[in-house]
Protein backbone atom coordinates (compact mmCIF):
# COMPACT_ATOMS: atom_id res chain seq x y z
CA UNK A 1 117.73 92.00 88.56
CA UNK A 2 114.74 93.77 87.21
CA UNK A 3 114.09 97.39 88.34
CA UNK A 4 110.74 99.43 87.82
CA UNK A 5 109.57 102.90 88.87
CA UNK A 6 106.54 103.74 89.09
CA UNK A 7 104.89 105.39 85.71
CA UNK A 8 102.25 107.01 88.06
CA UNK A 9 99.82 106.40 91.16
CA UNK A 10 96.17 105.93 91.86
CA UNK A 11 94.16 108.40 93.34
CA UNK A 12 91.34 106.88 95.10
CA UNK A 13 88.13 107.36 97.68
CA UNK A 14 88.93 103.62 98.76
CA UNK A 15 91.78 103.57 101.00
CA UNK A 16 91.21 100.20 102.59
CA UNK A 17 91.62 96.98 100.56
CA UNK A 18 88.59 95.66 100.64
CA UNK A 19 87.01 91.87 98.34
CA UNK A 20 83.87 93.29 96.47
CA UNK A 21 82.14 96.22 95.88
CA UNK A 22 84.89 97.63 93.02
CA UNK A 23 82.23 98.41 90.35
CA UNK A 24 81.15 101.62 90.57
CA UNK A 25 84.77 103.50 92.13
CA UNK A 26 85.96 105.61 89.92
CA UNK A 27 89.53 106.72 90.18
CA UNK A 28 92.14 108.64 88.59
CA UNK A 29 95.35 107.75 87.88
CA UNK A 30 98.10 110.46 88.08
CA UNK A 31 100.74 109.90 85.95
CA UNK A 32 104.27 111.63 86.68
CA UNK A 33 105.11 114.61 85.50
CA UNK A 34 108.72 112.69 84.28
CA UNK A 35 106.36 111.79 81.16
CA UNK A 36 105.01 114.76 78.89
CA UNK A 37 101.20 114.78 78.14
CA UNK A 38 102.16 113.08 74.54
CA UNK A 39 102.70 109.41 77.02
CA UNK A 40 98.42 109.68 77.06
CA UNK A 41 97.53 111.40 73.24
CA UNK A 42 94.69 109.29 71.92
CA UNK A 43 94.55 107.16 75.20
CA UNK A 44 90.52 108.70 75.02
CA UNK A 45 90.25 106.74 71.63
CA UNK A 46 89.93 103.57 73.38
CA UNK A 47 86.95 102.48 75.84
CA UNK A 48 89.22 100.68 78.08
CA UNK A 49 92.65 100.33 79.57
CA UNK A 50 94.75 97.58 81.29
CA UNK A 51 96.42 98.66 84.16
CA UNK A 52 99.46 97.03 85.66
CA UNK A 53 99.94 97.73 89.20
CA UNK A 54 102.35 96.82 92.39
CA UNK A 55 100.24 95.32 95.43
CA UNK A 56 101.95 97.58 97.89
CA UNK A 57 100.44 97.21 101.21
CA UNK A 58 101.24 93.26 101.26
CA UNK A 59 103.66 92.53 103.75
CA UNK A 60 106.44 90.05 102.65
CA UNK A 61 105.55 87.38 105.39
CA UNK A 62 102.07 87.56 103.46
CA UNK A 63 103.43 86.04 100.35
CA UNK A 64 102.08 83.24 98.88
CA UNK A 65 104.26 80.79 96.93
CA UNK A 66 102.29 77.45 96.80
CA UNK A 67 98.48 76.78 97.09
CA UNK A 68 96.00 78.03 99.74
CA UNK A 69 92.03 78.49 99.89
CA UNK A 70 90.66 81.74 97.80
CA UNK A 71 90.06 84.31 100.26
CA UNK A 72 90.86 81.72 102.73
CA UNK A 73 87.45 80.53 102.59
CA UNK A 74 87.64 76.50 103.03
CA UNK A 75 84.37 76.08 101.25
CA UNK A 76 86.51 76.48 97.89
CA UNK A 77 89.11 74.27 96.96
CA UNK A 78 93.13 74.60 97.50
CA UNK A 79 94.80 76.66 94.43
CA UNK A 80 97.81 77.70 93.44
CA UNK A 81 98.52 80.89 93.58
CA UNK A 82 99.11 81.37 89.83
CA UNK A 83 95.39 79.89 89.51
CA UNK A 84 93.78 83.08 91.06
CA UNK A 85 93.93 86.79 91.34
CA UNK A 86 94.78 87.05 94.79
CA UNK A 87 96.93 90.14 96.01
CA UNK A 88 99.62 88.00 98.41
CA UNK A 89 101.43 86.76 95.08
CA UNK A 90 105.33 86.40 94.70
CA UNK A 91 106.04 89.87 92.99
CA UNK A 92 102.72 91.84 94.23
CA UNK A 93 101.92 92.50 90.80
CA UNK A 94 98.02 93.27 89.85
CA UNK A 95 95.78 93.95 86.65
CA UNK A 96 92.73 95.16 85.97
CA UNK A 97 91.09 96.41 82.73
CA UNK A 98 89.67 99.88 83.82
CA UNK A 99 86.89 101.74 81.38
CA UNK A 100 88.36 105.22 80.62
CA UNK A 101 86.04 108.18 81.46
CA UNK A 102 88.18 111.05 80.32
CA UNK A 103 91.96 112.37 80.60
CA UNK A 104 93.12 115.52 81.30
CA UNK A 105 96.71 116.63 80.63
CA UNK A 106 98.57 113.59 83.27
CA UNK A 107 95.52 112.20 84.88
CA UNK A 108 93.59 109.24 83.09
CA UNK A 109 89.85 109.27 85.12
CA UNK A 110 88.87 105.55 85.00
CA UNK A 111 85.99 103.45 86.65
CA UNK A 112 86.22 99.63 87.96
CA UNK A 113 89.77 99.64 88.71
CA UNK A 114 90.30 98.18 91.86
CA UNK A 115 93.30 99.33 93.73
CA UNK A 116 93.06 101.88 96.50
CA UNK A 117 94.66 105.15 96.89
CA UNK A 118 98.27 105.46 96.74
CA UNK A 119 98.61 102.22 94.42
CA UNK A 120 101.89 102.24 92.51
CA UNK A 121 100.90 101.76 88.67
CA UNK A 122 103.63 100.37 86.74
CA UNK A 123 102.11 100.06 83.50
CA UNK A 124 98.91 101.40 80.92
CA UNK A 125 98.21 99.63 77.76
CA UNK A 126 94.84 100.22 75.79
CA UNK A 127 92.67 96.95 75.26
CA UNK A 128 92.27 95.98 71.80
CA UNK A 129 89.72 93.41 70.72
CA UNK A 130 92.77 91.48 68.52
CA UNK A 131 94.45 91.18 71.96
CA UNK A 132 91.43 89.49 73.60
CA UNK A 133 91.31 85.69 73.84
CA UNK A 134 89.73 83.73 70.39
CA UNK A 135 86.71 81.35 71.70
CA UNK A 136 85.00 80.61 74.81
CA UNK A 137 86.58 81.41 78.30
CA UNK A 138 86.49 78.94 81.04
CA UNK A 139 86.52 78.56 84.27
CA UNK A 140 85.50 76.66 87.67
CA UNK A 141 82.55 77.53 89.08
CA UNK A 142 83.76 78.23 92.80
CA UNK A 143 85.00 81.86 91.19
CA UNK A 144 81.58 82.99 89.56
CA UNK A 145 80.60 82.80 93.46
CA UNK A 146 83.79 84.16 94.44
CA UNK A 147 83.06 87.35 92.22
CA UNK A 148 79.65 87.24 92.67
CA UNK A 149 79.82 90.57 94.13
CA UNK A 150 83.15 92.25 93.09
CA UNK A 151 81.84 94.22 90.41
């Protein structure tokens, strides 16, 4: 069995999960005082950070195994649920690529990560370019209209 604990949580002004609107929150994320201040030295190098995060609030009878409709919205077509980013997924786990603003001792200030208060994070690793995907990126166009206006 794999066991995690929580390397910190998110504090927030959204406390309801909400679809859009994610772009300009700014949030900090408060990491526990079980790590020293070294866990973050030279985390303000880097413009950006990946967050890895547990989906807390979704209820088990919520989960999503096979395919359904993103955001339930019929008008786009039945997907799996490893081919979208939707919260109801088998192990609740999120990510999101968060710009850094500034840290201070524990807490790492970050804008456009969406998770509301209380979020569990699990995991912060800095984004490299070398770590980014070579060539184009594609994708259907049902999710540019789905994200139209998450950011």
């Amino acid at each position: 069995m794999i066991k995690m604990e929580p390397i910190g949580y998110v504090a927030s002004e959204r406390s309801e999960v909400k679809d859009d609107h994610w772009g300009m929150v700014q949030s900090k994320i408060l990491v526990n005082h079980s790590f020293s201040e070294e866990s973050l030295f030279e985390i303000e190098s880097f413009s950006h950070v990946e967050v890895i995060f547990y989906f807390h609030e979704v209820e088990e009878d919520k989960i999503i195994i096979g395919a359904r409709h993103p955001r339930n919205n019929e008008a786009y077509p039945l997907t799996g649920i490893f081919a979208q980013r939707g919260k109801n997924r088998p192990n609740r786990l999120g990510l999101t690529t968060a710009r850094i603003i500034k840290r201070e001792g524990l807490t790492l200030f970050v804008e456009n990560l969406d998770c509301i208060d209380g979020t569990p994070v699990l995991d912060i690793k800095p984004v490299m370019k070398e770590f980014l995907p070579k060539g184009s990126i594609t994708q259907p166009t049902w999710s540019h209209e789905l994200m139209k206006h998450y950011w």
